[in-house]
Protein backbone atom coordinates (compact mmCIF):
# COMPACT_ATOMS: atom_id res chain seq x y z
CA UNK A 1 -59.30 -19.73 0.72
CA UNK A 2 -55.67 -19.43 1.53
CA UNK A 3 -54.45 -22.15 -0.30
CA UNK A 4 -53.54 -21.53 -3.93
CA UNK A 5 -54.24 -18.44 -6.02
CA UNK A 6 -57.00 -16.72 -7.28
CA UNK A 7 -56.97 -14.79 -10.91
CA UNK A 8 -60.12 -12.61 -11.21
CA UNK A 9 -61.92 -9.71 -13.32
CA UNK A 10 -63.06 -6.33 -11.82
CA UNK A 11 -65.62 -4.28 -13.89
CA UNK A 12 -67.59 -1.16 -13.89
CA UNK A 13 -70.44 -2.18 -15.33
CA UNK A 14 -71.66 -4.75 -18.54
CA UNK A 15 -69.14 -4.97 -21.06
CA UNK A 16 -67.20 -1.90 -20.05
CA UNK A 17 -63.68 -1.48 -18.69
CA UNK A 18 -62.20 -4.37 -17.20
CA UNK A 19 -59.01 -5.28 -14.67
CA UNK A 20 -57.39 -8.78 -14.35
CA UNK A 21 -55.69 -9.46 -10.98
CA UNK A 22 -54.43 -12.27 -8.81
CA UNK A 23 -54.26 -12.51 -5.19
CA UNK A 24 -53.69 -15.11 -2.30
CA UNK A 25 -57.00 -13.72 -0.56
CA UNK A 26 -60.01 -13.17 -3.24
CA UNK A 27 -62.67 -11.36 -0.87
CA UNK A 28 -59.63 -9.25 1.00
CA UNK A 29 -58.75 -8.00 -2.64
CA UNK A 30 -62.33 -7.07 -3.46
CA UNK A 31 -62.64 -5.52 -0.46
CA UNK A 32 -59.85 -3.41 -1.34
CA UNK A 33 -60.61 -2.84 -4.90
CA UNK A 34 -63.97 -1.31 -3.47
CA UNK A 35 -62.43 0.80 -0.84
CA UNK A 36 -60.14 2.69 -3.01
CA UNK A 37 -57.50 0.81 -1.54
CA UNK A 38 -56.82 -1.30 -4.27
CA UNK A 39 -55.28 -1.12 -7.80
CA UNK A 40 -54.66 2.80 -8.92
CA UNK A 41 -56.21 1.47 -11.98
CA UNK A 42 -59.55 0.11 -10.26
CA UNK A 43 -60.34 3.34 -8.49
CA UNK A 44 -59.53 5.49 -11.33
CA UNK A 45 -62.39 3.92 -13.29
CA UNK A 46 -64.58 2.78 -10.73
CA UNK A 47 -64.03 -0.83 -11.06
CA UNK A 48 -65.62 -2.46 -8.27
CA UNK A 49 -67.71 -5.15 -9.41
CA UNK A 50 -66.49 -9.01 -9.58
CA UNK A 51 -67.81 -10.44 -12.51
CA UNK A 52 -64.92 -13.56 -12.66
CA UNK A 53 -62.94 -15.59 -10.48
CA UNK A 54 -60.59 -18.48 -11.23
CA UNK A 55 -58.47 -20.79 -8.14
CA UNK A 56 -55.52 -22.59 -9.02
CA UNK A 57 -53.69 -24.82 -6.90
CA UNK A 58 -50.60 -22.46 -6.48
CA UNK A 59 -50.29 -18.51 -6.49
CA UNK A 60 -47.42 -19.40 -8.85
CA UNK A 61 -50.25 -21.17 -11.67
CA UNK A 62 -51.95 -18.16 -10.62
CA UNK A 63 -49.77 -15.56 -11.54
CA UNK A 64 -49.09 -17.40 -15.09
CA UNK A 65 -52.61 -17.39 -15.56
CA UNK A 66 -53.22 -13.71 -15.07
CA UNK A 67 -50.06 -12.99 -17.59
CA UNK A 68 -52.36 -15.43 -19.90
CA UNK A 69 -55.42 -13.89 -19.49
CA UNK A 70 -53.89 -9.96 -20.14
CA UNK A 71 -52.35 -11.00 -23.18
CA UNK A 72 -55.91 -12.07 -24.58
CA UNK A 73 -57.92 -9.63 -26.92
CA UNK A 74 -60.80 -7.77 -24.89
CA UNK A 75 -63.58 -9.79 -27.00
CA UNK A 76 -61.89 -13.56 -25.34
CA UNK A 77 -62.35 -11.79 -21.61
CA UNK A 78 -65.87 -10.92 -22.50
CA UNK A 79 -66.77 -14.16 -24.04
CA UNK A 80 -64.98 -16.04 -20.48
CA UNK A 81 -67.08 -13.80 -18.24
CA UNK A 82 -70.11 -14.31 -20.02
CA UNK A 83 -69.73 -17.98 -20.14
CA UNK A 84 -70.34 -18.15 -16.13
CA UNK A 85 -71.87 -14.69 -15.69
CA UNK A 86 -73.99 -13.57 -18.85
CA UNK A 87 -75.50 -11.15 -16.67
CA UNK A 88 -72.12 -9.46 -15.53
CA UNK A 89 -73.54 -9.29 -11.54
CA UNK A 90 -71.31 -8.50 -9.17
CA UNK A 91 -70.43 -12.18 -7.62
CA UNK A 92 -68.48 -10.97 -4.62
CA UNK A 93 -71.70 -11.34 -2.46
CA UNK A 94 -71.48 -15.26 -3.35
CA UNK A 95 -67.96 -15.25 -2.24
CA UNK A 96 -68.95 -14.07 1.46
């Protein structure tokens, strides 16, 4: 997992408030993200579910990706998450 980038979306629940990230280390961000020590953002509205994840080959494509995906209208994240996760579960137990 340390090769590359990863560009992912935290949410509270189905459809609610969402955060897009990147990181070198995926499950060491979760982790984070669910132990408060994470974004400001995340633990002011309890985002600690992992409903996407992207890798690129470089944290560089990563980072450009993010800047993408935060520029896209909140209907385009939905319609991305729900394309692999209809659901919305929380996929951070697949990742470990």
């Amino acid at each position: 997992m340390s090769d590359g980038g990863w560009v992912y979306i935290m949410a509270d629940r189905y459809r609610g408030t969402m955060y897009v990230g990147v990181t070198a280390d995926l499950a060491a961000r979760v982790h984070q993200h669910r132990n408060v020590t994470g974004s400001d953002f995340c633990t002011r509205y309890g985002l600690n579910r992992l409903v996407w994840a992207d890798h690129t080959p470089s944290v560089l494509d990563a980072i450009a990706h993010e800047k993408r995906l935060k520029r896209w209208r909140r209907q385009w994240k939905f319609d991305l998450v729900e394309r692999g996760n209809p659901e919305w579960r929380d996929l951070f137990d697949v990742l470990v």
